[in-house]
Protein backbone atom coordinates (compact mmCIF):
# COMPACT_ATOMS: atom_id res chain seq x y z
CA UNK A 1 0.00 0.00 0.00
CA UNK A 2 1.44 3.73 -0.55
CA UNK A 3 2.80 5.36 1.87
CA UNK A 4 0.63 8.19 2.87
CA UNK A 5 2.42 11.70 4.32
CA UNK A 6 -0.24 12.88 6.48
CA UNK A 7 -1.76 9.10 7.85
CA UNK A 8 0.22 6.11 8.58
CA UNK A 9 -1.14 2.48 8.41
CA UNK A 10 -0.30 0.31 10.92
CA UNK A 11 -0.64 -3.62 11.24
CA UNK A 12 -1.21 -4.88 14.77
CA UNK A 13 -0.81 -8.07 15.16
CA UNK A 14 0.12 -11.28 17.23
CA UNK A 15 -0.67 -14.73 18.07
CA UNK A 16 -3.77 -15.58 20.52
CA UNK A 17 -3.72 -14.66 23.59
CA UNK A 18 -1.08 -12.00 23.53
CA UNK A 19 -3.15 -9.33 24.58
CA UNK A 20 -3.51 -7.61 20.99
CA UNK A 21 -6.95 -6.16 21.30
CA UNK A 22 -6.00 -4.37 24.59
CA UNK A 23 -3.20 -3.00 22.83
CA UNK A 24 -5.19 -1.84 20.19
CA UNK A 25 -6.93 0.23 22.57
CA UNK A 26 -4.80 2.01 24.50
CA UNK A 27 -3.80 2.82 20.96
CA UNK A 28 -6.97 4.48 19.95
CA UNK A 29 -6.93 5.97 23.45
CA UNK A 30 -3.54 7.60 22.07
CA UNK A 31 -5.58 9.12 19.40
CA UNK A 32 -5.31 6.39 15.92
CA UNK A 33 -8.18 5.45 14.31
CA UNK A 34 -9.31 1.30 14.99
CA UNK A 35 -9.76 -1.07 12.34
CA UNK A 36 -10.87 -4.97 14.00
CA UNK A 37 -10.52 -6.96 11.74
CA UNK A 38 -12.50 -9.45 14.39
CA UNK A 39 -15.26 -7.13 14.35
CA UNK A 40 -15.65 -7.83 10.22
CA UNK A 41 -15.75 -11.09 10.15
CA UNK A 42 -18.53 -11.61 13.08
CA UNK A 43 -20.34 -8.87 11.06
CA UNK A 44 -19.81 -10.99 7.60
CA UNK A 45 -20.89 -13.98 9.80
CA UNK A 46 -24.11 -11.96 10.73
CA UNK A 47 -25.28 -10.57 8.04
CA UNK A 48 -24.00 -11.84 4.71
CA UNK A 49 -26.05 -14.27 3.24
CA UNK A 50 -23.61 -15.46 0.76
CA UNK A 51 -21.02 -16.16 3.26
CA UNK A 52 -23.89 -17.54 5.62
CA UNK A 53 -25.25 -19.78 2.81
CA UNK A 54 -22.00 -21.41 2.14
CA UNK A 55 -20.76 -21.76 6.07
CA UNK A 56 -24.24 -23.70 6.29
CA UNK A 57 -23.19 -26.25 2.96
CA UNK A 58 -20.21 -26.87 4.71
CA UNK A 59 -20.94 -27.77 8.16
CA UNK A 60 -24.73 -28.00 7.93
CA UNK A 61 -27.70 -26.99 10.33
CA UNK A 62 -25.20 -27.47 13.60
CA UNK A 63 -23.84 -24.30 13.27
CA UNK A 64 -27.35 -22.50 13.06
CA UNK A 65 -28.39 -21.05 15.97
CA UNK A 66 -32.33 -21.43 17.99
CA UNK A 67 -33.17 -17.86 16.29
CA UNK A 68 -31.51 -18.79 12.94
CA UNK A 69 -28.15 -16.90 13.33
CA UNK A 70 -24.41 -18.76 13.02
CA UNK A 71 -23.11 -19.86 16.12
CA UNK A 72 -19.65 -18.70 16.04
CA UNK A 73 -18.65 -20.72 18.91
CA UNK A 74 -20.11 -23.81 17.61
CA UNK A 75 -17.99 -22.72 14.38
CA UNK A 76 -15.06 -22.06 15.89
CA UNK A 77 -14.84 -25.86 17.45
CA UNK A 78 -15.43 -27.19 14.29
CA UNK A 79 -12.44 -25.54 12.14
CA UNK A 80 -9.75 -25.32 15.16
CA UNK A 81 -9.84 -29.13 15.31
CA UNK A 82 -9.92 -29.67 11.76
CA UNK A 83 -7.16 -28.21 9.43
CA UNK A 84 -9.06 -29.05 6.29
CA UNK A 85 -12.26 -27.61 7.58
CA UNK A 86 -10.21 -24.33 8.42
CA UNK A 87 -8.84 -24.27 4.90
CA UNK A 88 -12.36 -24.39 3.68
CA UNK A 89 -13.50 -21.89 6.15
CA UNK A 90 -11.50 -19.51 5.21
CA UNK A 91 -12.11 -19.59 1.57
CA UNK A 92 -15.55 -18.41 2.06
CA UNK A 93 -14.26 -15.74 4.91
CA UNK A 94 -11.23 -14.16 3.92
CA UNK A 95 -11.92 -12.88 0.73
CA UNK A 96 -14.66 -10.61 1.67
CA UNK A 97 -13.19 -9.76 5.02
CA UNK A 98 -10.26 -8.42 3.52
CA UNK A 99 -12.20 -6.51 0.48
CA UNK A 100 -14.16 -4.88 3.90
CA UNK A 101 -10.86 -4.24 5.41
CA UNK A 102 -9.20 -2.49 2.34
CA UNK A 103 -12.58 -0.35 2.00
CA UNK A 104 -12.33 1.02 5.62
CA UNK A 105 -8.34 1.46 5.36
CA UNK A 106 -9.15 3.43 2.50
CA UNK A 107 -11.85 5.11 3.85
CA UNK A 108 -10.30 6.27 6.92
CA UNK A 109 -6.76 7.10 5.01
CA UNK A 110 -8.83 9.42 3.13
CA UNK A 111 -10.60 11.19 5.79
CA UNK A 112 -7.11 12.24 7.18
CA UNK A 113 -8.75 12.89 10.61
CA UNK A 114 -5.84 10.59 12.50
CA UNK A 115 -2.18 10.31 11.86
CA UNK A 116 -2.12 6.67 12.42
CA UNK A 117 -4.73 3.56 11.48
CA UNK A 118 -4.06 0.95 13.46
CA UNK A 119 -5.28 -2.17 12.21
CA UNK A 120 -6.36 -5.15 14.82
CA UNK A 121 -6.11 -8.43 12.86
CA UNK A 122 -4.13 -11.50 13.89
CA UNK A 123 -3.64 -12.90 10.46
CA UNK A 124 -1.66 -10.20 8.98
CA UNK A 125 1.14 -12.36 7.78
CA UNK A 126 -0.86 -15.17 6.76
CA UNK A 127 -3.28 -13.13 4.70
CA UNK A 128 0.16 -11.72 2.94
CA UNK A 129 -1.56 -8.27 3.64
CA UNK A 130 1.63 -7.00 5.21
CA UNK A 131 2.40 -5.22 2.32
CA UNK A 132 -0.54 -3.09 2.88
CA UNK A 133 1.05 -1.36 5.81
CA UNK A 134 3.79 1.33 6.87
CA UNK A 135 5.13 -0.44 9.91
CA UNK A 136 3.69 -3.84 11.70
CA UNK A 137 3.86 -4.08 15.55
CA UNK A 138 3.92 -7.38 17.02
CA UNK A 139 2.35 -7.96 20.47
CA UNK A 140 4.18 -10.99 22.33
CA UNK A 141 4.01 -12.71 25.22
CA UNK A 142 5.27 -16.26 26.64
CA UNK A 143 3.41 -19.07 25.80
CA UNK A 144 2.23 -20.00 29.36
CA UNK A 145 0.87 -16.93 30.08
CA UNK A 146 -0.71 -16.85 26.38
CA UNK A 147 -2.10 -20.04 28.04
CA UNK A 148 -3.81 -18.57 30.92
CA UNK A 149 -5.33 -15.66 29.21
CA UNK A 150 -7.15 -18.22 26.82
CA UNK A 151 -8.32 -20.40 29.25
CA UNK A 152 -9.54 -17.14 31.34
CA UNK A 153 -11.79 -16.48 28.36
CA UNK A 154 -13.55 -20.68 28.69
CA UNK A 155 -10.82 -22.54 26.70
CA UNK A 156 -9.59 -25.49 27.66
CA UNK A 157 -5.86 -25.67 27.50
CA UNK A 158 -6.04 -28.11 24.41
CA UNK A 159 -8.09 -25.78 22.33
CA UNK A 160 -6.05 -23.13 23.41
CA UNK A 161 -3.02 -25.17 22.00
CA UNK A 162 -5.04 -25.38 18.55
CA UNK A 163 -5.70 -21.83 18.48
CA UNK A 164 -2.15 -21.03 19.26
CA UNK A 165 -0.76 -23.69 16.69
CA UNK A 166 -3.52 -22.71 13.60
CA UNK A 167 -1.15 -19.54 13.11
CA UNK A 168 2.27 -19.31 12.21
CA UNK A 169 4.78 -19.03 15.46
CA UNK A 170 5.70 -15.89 17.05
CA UNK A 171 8.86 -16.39 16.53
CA UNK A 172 8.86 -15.88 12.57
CA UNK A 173 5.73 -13.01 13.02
CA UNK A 174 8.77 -11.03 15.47
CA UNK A 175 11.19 -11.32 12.52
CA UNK A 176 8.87 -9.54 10.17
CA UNK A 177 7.89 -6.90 12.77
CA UNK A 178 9.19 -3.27 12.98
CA UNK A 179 8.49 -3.17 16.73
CA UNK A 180 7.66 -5.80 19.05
CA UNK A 181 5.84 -4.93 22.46
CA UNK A 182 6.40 -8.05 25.25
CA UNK A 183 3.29 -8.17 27.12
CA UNK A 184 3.98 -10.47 29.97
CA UNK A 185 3.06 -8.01 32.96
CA UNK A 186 0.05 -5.68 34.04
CA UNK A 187 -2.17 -3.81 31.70
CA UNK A 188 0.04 -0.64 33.08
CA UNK A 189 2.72 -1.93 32.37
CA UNK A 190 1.62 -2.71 28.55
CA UNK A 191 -0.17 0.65 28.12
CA UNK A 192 3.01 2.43 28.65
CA UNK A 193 4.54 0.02 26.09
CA UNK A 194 2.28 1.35 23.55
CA UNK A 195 2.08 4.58 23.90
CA UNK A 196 6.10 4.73 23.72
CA UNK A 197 5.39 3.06 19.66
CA UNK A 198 2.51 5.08 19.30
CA UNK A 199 4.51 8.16 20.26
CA UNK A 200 7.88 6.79 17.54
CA UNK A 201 5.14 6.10 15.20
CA UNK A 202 3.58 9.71 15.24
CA UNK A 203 7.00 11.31 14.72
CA UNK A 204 7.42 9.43 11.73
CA UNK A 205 4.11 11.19 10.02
């Protein structure tokens, strides 16, 4: 993506767990405009009948909610145990999530209202978006504690492990990154973390 003088684009990314969303918004607490790429996708899962239509000739009438919705959760089980049934679920997902994604980058580049985007999306690397970008930051944190977080949201520790091991490893997503921020403490402690990058990446408007 071009480099823009006036707004820079910014990837935010990292593995499960690593505390990426709360990152995200102490950034837009800093002042960048939010892009979630999480926030997409449910709405694509809500409301696109296409993409609805499809999930539902994959994996049939178990993912369809009492009141006729997609149960993301019941999703979810089905594609982190099954690497085929990922690769199929993300044929239908990614290509209009990332059409939505482009149209809001552009959108808000446009506007010119913040000097950075910041854009919330795990897959960054695997979508081979990163391209798209001025500077990535990486979000990392040990494994264990990755561990905790996930189970603190109702996972059990083996489908934590699947969610951890369906992307590529932290290590390699670090090597790509123009800043990593280690989150292994307090919320504090990480908020001060990003505001430091947020502050570099302002300068660099």
């Amino acid at each position: 993506m071009q480099r823009r003088t006036n707004t820079l684009m910014i990837g935010l990314t990292g593995g499960p767990g690593v505390g990426k969303s709360e990152a995200a918004t102490v950034m837009g607490e800093y002042g960048a405009a939010i892009i979630n790429a999480d926030q997409i996708g449910h709405e694509l899962l809500r409301s696109n009948k296409t993409v609805k239509r499809k999930l539902i000739q994959l994996f049939g009438s178990i993912i369809i909610t009492s009141d006729g919705n997609l149960d993301r959760k019941a999703i979810g089980k089905l594609v982190f145990g099954d690497p085929e049934k990922m690769v199929q679920f993300n044929k239908i997902i990614h290509p209009p999530l990332l059409k939505e994604l482009k149209k809001q980058m552009g959108l808000l580049g446009a506007k010119k209202s913040s000097k950075l985007v910041a854009v919330d999306a795990a897959l960054i690397f695997e979508w081979g978006i990163a391209d798209w970008f001025d500077y990535i930051v990486v979000i990392d944190s040990s494994r264990e504690i990755r561990f905790k977080r996930l189970q603190k949201l109702g996972l059990s520790r083996a489908e934590a492990n699947k969610r951890i091991t369906s992307q590529i490893p932290q290590k390699d997503k670090k090597a790509l990154a123009d800043f990593v921020i280690v989150n292994n403490a307090t919320k504090k402690d990480l908020a001060k973390k990003v505001k430091n990058v947020a502050g570099k990446l302002t300068e660099l408007v």
